[in-house]
N, C-alpha and C. Protein backbone atom coordinates (compact mmCIF):
# COMPACT_ATOMS: atom_id res chain seq x y z
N UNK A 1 108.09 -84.34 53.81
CA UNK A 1 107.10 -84.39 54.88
C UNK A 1 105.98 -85.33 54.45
N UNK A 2 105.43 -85.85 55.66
CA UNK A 2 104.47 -87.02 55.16
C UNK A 2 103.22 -86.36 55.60
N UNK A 3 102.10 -86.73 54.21
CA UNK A 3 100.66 -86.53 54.17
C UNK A 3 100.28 -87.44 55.97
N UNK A 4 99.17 -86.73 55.91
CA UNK A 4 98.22 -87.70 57.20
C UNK A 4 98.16 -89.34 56.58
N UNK A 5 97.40 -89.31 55.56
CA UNK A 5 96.80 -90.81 54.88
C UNK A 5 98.37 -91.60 55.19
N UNK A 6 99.37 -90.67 54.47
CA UNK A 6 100.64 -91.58 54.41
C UNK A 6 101.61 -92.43 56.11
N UNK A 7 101.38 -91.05 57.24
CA UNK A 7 101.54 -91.10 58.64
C UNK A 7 100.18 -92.69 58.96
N UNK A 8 99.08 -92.70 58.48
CA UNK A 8 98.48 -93.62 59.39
C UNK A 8 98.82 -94.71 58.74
N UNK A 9 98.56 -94.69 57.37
CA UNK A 9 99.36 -96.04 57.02
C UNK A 9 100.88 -96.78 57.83
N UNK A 10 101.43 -96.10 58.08
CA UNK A 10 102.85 -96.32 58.34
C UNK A 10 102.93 -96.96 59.90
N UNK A 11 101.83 -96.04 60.24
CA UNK A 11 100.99 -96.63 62.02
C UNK A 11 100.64 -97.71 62.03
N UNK A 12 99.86 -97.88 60.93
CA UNK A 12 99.77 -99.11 61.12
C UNK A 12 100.57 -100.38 60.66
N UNK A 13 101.35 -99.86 60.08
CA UNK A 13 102.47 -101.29 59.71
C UNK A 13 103.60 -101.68 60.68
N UNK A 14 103.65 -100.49 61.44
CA UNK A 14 105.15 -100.69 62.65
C UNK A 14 104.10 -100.45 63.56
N UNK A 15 104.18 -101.00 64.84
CA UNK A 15 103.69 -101.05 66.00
C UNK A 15 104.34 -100.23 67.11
N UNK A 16 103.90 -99.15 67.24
CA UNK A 16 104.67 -98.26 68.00
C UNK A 16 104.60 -98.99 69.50
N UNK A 17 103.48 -99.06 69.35
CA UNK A 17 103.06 -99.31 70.88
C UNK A 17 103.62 -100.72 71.54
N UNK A 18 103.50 -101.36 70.43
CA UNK A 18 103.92 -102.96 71.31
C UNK A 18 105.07 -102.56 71.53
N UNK A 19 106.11 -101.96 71.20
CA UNK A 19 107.59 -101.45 71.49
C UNK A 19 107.52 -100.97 72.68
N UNK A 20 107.07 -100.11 72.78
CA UNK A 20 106.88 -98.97 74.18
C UNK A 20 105.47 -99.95 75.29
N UNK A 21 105.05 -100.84 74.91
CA UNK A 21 104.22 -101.52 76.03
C UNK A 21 105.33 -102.52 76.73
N UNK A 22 105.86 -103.16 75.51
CA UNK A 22 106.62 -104.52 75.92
C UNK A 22 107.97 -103.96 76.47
N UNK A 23 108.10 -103.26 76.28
CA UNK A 23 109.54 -102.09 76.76
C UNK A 23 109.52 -101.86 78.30
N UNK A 24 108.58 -101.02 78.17
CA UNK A 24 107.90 -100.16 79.53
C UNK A 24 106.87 -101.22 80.62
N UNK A 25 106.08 -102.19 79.94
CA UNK A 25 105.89 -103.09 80.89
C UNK A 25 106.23 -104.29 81.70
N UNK A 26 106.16 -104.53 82.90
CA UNK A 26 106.14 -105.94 83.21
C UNK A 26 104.77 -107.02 82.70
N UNK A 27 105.42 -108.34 82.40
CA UNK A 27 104.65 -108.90 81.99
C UNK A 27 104.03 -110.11 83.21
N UNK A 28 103.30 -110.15 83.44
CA UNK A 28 102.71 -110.99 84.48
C UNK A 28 102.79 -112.64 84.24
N UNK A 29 102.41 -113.50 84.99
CA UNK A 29 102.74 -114.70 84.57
C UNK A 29 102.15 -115.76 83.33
N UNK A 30 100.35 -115.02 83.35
CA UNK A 30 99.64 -115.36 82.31
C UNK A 30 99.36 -114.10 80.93
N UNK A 31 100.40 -113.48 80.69
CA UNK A 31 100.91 -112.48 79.52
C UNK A 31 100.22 -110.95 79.72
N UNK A 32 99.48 -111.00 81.20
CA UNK A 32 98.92 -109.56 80.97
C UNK A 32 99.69 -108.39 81.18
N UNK A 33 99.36 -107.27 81.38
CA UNK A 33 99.95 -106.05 81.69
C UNK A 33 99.84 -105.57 82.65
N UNK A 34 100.88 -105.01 83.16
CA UNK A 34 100.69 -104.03 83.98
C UNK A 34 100.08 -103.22 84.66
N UNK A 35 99.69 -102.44 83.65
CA UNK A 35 99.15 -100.83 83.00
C UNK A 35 97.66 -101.72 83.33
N UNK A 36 96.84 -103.07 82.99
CA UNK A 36 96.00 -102.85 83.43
C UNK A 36 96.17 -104.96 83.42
N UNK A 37 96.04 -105.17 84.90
CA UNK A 37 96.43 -106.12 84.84
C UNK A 37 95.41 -107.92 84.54
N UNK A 38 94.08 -107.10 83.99
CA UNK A 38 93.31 -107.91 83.75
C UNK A 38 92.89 -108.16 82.10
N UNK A 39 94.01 -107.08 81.36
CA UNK A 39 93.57 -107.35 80.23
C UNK A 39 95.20 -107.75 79.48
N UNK A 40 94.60 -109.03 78.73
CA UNK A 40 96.15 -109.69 78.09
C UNK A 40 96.84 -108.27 77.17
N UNK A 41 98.01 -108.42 77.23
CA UNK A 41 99.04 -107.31 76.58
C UNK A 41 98.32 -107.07 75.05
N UNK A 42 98.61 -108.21 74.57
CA UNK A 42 97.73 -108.01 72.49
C UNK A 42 97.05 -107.32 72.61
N UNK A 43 95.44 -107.43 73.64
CA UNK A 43 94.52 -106.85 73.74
C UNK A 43 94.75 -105.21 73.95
N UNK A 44 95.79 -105.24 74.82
CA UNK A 44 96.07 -103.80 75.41
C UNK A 44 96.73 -102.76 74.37
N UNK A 45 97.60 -103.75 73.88
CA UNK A 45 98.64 -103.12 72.48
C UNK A 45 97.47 -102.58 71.56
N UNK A 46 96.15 -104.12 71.13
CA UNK A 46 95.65 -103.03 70.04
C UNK A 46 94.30 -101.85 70.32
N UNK A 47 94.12 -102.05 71.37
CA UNK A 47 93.46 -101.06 72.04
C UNK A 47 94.29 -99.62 71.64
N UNK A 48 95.18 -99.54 72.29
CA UNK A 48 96.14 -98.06 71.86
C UNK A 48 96.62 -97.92 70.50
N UNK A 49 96.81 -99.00 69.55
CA UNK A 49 96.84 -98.80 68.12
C UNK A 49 95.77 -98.35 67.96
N UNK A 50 94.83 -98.99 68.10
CA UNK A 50 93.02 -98.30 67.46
C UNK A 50 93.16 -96.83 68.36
N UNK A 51 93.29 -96.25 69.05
CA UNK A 51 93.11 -95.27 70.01
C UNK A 51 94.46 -94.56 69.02
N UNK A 52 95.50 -94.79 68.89
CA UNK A 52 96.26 -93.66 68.04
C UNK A 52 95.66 -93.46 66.11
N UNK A 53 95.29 -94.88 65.93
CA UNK A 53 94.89 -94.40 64.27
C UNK A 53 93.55 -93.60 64.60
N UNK A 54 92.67 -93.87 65.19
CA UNK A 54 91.48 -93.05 65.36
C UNK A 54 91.62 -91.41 65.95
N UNK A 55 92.83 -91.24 66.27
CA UNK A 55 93.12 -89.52 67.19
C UNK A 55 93.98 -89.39 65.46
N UNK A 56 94.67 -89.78 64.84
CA UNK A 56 95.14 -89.43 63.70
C UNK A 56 94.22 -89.43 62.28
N UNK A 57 93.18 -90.16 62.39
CA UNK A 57 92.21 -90.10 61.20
C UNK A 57 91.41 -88.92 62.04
N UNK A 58 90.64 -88.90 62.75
CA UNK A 58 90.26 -87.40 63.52
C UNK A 58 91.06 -86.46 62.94
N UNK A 59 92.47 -86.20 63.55
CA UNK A 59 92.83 -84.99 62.83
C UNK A 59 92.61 -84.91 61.49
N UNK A 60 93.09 -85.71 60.68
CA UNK A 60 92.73 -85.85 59.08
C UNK A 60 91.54 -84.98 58.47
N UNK A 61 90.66 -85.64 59.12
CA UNK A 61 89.13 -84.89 58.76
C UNK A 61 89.22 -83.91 59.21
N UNK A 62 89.56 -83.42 60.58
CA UNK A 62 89.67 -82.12 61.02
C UNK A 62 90.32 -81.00 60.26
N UNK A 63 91.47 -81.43 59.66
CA UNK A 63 92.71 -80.67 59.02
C UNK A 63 92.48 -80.42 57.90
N UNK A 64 92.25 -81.60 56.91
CA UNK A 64 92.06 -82.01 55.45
C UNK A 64 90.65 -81.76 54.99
N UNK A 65 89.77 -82.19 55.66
CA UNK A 65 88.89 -81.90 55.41
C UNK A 65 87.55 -81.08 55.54
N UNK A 66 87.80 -80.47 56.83
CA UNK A 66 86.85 -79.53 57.51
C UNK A 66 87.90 -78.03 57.38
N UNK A 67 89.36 -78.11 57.58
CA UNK A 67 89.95 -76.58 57.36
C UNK A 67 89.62 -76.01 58.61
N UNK A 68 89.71 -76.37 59.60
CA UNK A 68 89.65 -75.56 61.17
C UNK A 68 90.67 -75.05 61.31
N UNK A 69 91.70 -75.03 60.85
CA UNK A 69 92.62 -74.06 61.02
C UNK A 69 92.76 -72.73 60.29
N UNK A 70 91.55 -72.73 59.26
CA UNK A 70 91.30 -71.36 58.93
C UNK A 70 90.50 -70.85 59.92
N UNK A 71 89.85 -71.64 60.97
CA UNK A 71 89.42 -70.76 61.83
C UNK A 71 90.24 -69.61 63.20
N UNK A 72 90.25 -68.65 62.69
CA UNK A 72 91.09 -67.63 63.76
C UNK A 72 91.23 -68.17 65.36
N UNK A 73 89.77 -68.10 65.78
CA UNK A 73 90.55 -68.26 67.34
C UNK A 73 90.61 -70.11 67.85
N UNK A 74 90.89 -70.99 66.87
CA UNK A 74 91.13 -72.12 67.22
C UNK A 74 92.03 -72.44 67.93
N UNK A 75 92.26 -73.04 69.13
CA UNK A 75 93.02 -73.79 69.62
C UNK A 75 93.33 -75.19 69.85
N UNK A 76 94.46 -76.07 70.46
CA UNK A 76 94.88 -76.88 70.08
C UNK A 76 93.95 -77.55 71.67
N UNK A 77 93.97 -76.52 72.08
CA UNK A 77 92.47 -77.04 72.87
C UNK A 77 91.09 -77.72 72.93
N UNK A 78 90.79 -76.74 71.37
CA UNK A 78 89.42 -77.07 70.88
C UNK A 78 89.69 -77.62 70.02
N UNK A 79 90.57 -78.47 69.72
CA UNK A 79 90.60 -79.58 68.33
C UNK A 79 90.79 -80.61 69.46
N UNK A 80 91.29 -81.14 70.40
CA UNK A 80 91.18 -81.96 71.25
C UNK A 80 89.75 -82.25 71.54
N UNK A 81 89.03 -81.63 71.77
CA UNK A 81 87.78 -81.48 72.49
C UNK A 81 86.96 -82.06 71.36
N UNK A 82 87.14 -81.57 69.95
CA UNK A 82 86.53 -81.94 68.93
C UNK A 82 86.71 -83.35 69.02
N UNK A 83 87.81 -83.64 69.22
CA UNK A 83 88.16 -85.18 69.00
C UNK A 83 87.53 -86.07 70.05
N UNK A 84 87.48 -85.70 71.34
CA UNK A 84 87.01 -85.96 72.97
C UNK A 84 87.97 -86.31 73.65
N UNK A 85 89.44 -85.81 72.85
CA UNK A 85 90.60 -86.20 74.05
C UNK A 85 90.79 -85.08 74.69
N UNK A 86 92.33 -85.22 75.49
CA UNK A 86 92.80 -84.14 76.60
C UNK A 86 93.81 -83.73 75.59
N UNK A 87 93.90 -83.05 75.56
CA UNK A 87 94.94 -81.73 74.79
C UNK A 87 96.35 -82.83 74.87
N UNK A 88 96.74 -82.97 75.82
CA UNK A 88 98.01 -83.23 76.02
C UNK A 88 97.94 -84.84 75.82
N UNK A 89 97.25 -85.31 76.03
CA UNK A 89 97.29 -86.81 75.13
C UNK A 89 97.22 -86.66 73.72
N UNK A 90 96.71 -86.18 73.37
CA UNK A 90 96.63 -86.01 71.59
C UNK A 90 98.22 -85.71 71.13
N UNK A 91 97.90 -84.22 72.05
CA UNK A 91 99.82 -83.92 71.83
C UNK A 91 100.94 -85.03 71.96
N UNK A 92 100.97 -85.76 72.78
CA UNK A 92 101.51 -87.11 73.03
C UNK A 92 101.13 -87.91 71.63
N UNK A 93 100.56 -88.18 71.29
CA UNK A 93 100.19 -89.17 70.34
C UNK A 93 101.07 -88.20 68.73
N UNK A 94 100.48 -87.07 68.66
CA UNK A 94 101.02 -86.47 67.07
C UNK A 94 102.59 -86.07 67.39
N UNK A 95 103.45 -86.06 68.68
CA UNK A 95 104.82 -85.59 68.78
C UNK A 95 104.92 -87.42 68.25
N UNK A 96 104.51 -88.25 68.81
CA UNK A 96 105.35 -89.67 68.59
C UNK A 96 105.07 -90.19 66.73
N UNK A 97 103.64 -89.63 67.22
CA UNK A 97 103.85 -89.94 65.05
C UNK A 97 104.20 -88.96 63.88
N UNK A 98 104.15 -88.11 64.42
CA UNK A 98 104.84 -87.24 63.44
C UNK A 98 106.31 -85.89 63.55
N UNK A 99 106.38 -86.03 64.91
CA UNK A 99 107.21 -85.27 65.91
C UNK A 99 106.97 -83.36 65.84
N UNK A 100 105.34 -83.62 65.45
CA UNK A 100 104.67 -81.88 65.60
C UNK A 100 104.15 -81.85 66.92
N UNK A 101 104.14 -80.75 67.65
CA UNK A 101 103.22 -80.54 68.73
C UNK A 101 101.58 -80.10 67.85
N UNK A 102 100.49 -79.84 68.33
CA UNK A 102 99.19 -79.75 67.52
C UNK A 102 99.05 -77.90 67.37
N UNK A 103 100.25 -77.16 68.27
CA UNK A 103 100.50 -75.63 67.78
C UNK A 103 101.03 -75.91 66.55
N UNK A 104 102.18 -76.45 66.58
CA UNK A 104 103.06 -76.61 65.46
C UNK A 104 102.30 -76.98 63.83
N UNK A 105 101.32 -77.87 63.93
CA UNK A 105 100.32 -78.11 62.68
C UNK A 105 99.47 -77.05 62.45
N UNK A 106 99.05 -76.25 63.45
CA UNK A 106 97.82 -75.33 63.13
C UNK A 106 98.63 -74.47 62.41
N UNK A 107 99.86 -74.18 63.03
CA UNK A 107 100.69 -73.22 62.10
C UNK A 107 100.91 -73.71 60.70
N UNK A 108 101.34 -74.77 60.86
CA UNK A 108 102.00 -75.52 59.10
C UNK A 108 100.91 -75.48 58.48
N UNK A 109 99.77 -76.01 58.71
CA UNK A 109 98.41 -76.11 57.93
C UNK A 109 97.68 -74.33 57.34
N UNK A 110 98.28 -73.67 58.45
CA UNK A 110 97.87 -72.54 57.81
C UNK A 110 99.18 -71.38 56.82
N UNK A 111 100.35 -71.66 57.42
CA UNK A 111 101.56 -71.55 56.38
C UNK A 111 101.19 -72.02 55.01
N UNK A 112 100.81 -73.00 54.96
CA UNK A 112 100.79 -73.74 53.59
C UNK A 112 99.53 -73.60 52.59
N UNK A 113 98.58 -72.92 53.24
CA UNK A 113 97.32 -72.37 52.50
C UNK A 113 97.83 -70.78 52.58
N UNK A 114 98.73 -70.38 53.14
CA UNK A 114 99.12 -68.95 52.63
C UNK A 114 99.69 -69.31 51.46
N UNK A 115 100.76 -70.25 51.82
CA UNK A 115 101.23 -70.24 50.21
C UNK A 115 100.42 -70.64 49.20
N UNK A 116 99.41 -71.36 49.15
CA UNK A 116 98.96 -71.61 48.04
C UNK A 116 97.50 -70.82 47.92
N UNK A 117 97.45 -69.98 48.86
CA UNK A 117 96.98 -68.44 48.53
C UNK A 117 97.58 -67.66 47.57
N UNK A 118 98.83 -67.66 47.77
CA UNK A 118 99.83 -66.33 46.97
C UNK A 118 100.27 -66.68 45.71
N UNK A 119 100.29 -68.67 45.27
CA UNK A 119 100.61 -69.05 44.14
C UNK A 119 98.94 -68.76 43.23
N UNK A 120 98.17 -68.65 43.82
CA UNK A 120 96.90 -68.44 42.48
C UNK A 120 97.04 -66.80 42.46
N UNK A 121 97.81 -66.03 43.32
CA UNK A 121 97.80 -64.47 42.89
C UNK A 121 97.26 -63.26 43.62
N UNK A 122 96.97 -64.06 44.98
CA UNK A 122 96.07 -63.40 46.21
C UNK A 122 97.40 -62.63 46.63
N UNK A 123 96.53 -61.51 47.29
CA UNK A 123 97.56 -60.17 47.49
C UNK A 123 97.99 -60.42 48.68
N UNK A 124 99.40 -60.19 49.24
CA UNK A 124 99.89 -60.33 50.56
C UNK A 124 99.19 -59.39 51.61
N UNK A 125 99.04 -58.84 51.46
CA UNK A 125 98.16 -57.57 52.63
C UNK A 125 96.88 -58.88 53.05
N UNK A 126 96.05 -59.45 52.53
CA UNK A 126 94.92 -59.80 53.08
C UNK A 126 95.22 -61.06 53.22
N UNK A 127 96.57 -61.74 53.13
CA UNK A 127 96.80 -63.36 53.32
C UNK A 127 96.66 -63.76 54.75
N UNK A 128 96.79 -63.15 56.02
CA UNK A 128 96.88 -63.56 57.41
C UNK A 128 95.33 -63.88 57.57
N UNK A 129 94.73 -62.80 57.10
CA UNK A 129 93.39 -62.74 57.55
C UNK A 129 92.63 -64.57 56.65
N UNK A 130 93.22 -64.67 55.38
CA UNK A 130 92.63 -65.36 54.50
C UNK A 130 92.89 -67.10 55.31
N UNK A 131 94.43 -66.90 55.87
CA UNK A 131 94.85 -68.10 56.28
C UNK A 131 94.81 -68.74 57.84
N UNK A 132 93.74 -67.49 58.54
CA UNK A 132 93.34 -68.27 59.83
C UNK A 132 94.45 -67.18 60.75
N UNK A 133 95.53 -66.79 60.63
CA UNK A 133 96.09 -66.19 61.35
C UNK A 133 95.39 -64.48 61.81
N UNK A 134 95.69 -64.27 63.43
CA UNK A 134 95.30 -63.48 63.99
C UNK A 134 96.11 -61.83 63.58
N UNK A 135 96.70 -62.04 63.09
CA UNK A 135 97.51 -60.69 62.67
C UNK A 135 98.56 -61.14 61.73
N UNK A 136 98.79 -59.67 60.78
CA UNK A 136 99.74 -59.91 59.95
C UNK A 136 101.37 -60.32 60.92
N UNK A 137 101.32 -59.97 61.42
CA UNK A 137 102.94 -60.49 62.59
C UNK A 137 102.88 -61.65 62.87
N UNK A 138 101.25 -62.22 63.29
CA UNK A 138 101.39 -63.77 63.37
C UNK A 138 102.04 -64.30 62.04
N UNK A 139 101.58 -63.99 61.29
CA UNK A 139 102.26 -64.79 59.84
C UNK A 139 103.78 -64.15 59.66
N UNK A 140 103.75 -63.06 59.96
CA UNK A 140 105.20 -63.18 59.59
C UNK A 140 106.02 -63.82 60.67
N UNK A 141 106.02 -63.87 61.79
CA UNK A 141 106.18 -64.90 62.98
C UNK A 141 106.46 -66.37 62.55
N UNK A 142 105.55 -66.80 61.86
CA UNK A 142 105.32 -68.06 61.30
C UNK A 142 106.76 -68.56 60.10
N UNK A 143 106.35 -67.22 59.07
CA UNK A 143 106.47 -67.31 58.09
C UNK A 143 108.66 -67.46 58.62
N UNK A 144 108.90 -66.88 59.46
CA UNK A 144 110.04 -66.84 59.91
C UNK A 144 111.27 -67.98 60.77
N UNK A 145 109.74 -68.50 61.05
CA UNK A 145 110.00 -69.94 61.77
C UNK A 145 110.47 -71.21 60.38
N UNK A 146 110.30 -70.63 59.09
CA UNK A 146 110.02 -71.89 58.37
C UNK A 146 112.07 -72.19 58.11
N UNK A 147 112.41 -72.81 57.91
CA UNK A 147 113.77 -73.77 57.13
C UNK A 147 113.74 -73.50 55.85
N UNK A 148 114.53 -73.24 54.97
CA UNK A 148 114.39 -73.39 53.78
C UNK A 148 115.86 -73.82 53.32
């Protein structure tokens, strides 16, 4: 699985978007777009590159470095909002770069501070509460969902 730092790097070396612009758009006679037909395609392409590394460095800080997912009643609502997008654009953006929905991370992010709750020796009875989850069933819920 890839770190955030490692996901934006990678964003930025392959161009998701010029794929899916130049794909999905018609190109007009003097190279503009479609989608907005007064601004040349490059322009448009790196507009939505800057607009996906900036919703992915957002989460970063959000995730990595602030720990909002130890917060209990967070939603994938209010991490959007944090960011100033719409829920479901964000979601759009982290299914194409990393293929998580932003439920799916709040869970992994807090799965993975259970575990490294339980590797320094923290007692299982108080790990749900420790790792942001709303009940011990949420974690075992979680904990059930994982692949191994």
């Amino acid at each position: 699985m890839y770190g955030w730092k490692e996901i934006v790097v990678i964003l930025e070396k392959i161009q998701i978007m010029k794929r899916a612009c130049t794909k999905n758009a018609n190109l007009h006679e003097n190279n503009t777009c479609e989608f907005h037909p007064t601004i040349k395609l490059e322009n448009y392409i790196r507009m939505k590159e800057n607009e996906i590394k900036n919703c992915l460095e957002g989460l970063i800080e959000l995730f990595e470095e602030k720990r909002v997912y130890l917060i209990k009643d967070i939603t994938p609502r209010c991490v959007a909002r944090m960011l100033g997008k719409r829920r479901c654009r964000l979601d759009h953006i982290l299914d194409a770069s990393t293929g998580l929905s932003l439920d799916q991370m709040i869970v992994m992010y807090r799965v993975q501070h259970a575990r490294r709750l339980l590797l320094i020796g923290m007692d299982y009875e108080c790990l749900w509460e420790l790792s942001g989850f709303t009940s011990s069933e949420e974690l075992e819920s979680a904990l059930e969902r994982i692949v191994v």
